[in-house]
N, C-alpha and C. Protein backbone atom coordinates (compact mmCIF):
# COMPACT_ATOMS: atom_id res chain seq x y z
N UNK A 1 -13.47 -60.71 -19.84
CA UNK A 1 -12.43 -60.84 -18.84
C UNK A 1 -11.14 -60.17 -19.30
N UNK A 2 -10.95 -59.81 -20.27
CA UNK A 2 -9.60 -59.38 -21.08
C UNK A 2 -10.04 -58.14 -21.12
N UNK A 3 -10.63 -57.10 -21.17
CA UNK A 3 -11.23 -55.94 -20.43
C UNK A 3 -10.84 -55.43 -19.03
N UNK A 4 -11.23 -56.74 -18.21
CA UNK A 4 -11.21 -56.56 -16.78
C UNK A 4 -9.60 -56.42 -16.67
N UNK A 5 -8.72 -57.07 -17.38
CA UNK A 5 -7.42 -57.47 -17.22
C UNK A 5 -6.83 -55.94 -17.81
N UNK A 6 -7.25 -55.28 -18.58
CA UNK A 6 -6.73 -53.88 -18.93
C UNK A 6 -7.03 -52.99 -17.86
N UNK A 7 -8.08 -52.84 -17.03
CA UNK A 7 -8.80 -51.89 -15.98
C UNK A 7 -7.84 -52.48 -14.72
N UNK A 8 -7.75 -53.75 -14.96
CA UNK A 8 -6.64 -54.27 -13.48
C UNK A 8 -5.79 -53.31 -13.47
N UNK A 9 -5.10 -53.25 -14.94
CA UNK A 9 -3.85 -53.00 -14.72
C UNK A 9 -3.37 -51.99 -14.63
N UNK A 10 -4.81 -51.26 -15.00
CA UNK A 10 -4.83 -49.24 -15.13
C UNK A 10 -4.48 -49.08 -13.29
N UNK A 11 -5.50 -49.94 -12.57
CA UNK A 11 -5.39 -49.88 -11.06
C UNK A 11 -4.50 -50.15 -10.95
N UNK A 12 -3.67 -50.74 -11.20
CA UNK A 12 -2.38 -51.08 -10.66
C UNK A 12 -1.28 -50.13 -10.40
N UNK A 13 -1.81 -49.46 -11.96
CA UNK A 13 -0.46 -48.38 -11.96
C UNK A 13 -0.87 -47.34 -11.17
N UNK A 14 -2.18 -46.58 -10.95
CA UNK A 14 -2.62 -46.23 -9.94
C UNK A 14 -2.31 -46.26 -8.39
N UNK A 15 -2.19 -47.57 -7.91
CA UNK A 15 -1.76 -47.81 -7.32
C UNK A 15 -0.05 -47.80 -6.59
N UNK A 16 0.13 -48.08 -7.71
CA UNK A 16 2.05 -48.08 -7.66
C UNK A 16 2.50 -46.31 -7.52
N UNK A 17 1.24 -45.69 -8.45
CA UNK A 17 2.08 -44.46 -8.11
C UNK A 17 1.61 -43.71 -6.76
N UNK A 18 0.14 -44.10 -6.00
CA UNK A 18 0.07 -43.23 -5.08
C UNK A 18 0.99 -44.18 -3.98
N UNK A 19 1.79 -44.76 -4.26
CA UNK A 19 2.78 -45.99 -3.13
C UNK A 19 4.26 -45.17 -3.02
N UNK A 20 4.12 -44.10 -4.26
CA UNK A 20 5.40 -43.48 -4.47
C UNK A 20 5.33 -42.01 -4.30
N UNK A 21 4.38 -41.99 -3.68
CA UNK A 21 3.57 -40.42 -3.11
C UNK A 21 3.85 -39.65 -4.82
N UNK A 22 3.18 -40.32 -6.12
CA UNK A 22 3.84 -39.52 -7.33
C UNK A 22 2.33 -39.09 -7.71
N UNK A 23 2.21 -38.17 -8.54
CA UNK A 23 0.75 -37.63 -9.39
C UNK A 23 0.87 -38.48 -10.51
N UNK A 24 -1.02 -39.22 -10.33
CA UNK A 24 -1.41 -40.07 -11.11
C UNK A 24 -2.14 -39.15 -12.25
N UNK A 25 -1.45 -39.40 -13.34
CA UNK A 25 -2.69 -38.71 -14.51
C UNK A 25 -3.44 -40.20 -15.38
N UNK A 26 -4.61 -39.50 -14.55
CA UNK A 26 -5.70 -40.94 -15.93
C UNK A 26 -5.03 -40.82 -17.31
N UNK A 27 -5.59 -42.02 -17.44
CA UNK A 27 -5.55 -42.13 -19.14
C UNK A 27 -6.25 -41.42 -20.23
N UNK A 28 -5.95 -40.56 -20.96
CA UNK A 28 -6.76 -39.90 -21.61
C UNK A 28 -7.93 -40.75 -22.47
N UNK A 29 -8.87 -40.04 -23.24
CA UNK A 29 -9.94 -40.62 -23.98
C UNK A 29 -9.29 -41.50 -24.73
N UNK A 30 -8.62 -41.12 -25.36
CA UNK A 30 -7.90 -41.74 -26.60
C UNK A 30 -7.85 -42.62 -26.49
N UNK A 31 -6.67 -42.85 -25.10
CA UNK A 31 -6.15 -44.52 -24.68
C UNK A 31 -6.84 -45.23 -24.64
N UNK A 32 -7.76 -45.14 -23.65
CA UNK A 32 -8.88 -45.56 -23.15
C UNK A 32 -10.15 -46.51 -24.42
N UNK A 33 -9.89 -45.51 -25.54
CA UNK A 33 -11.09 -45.98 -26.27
C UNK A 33 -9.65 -47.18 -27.28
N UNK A 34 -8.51 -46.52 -27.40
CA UNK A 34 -7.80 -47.67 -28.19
C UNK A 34 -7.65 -49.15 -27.30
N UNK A 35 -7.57 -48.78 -26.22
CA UNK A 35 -7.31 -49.91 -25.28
C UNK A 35 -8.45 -50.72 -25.42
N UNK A 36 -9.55 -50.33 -25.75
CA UNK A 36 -11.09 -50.88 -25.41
C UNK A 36 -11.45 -51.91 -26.59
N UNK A 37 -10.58 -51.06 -27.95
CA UNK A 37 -10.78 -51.44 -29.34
C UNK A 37 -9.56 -52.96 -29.69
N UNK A 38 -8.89 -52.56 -28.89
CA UNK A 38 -7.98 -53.42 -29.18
C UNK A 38 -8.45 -54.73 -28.74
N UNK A 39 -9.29 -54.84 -27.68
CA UNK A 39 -9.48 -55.85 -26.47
C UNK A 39 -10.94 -56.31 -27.59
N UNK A 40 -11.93 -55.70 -27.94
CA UNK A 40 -12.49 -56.08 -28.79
C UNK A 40 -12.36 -56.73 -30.11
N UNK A 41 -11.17 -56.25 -30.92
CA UNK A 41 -10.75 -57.23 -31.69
C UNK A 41 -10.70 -58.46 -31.91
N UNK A 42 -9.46 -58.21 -30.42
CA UNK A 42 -9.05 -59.54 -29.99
C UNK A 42 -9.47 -60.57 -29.66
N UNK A 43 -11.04 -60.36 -29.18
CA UNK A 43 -12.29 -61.27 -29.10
C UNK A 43 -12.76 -61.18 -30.11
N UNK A 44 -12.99 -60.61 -31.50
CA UNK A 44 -13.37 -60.82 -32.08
C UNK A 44 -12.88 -61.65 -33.30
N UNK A 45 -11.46 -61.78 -32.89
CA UNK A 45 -10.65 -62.54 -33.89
C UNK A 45 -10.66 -64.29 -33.01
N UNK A 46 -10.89 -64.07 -31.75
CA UNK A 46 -10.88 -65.29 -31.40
C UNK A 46 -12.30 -65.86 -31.15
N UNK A 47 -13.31 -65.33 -31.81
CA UNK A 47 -14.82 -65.75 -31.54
C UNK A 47 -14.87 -66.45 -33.14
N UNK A 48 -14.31 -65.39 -33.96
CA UNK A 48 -14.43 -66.01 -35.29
C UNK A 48 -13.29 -67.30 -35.30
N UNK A 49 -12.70 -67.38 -34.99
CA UNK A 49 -11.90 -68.85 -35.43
C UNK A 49 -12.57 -70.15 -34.93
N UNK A 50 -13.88 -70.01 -34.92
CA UNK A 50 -14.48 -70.88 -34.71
C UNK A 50 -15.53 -70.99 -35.49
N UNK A 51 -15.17 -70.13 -36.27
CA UNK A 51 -16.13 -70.04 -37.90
C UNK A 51 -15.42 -70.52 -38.84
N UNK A 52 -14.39 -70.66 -38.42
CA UNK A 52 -13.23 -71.06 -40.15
C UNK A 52 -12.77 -72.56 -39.55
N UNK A 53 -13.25 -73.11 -40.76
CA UNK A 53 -13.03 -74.67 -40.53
C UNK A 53 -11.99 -75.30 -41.30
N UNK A 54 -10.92 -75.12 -41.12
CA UNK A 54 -9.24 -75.73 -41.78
C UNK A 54 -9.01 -76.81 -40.73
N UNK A 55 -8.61 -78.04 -41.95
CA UNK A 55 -8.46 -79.10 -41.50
C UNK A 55 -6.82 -78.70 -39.94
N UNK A 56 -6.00 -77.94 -41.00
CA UNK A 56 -4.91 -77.88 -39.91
C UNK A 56 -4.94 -76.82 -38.57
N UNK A 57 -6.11 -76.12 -38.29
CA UNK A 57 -6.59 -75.35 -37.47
C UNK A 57 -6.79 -75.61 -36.33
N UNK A 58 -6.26 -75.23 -35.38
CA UNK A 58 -6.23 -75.99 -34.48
C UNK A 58 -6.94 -75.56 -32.71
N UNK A 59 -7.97 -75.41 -34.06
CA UNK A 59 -9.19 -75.33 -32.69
C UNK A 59 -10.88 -75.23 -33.56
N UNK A 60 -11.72 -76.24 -33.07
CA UNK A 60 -13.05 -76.53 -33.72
C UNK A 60 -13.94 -75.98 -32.82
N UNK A 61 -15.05 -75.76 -33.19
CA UNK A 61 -16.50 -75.74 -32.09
C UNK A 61 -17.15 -76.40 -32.19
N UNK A 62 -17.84 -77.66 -31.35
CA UNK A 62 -18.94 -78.09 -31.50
C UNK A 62 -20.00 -78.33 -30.77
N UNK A 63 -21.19 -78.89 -30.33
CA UNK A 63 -22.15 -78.59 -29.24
C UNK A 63 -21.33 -79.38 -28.09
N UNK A 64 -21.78 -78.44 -27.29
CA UNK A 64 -20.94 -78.97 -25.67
C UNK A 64 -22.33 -79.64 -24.85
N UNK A 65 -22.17 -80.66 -24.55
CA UNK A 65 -23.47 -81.14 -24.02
C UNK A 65 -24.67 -80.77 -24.25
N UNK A 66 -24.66 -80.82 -25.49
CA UNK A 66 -25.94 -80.41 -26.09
C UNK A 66 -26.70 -78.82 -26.08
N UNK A 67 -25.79 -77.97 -25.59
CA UNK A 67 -26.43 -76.95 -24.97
C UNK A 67 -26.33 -75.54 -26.01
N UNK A 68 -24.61 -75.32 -26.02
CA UNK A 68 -24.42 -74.47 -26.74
C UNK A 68 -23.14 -74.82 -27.82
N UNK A 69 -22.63 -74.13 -28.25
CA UNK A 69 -21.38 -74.07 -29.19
C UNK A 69 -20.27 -73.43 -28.59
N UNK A 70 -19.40 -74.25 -27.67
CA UNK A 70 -18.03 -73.40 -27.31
C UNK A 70 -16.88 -74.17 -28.17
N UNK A 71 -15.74 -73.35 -28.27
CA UNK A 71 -14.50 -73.82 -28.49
C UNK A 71 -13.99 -75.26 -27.61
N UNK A 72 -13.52 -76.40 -28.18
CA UNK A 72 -13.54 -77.30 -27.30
C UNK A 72 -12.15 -78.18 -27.98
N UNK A 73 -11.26 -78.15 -27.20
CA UNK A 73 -9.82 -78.54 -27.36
C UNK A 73 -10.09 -80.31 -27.61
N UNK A 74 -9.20 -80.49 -28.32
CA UNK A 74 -9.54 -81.80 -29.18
C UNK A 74 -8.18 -82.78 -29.66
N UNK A 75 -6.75 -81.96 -29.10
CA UNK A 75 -5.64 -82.94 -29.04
C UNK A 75 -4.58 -81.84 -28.41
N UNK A 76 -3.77 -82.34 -28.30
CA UNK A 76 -2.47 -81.62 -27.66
C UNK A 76 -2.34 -80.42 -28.24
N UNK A 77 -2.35 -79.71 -29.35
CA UNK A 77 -1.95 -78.94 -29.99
C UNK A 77 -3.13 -77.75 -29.82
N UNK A 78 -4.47 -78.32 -29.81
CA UNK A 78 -5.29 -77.47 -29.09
C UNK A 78 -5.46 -76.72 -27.83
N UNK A 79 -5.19 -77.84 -27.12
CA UNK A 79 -4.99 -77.68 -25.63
C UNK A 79 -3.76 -76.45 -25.18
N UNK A 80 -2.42 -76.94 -26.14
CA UNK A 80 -1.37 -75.56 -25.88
C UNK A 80 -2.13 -74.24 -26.89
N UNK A 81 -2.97 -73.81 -27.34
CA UNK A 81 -3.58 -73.12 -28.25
C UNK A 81 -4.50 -72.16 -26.80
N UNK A 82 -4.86 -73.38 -26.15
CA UNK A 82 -6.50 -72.45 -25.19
C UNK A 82 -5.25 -72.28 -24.11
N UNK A 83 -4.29 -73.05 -23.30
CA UNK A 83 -3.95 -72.28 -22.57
C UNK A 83 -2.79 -71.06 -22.67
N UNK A 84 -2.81 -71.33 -23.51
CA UNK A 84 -1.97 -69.15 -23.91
C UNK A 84 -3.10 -68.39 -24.40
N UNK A 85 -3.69 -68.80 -25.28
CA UNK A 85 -4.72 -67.51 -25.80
C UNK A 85 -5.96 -67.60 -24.63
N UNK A 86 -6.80 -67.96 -23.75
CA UNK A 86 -7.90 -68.18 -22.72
C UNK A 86 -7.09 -68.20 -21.49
């Protein structure tokens, strides 16, 4: 979804400029692949913090109704944690 939220926003500007009768130039490769890398990280730094188990960490994983392993908020401090970063 944080993907989708970079491609929104490419449309957007897209948008804004044919609103301003202006020439849209795509994003070159470059961007495109840094933008892509960055967004991957960023899931990948927040997939792993659910591998590192510090007592003052403030976010655990454990089975969610038996099914799978998601991130699962567990006091106040978690809860302000998932709604800025999710």
């Amino acid at each position: 979804s944080w993907l989708n939220g970079v491609i929104a926003g490419e449309l957007h500007r897209l948008l804004t400029f044919s609103g301003r009768r202006r020439r849209y130039f795509p994003p070159t490769l470059q961007k495109v692949t840094r933008n892509s890398l960055l967004v991957y990280a960023y899931s990948a730094l927040l997939s792993a913090m659910g591998c590192i188990a510090y007592p003052w960490w403030p976010h655990r994983t454990d089975l969610l109704n038996g099914l799978v392993c998601m991130p699962m908020d567990f006091d106040t401090t978690s809860t302000i944690l998932f709604w800025t970063l999710f």
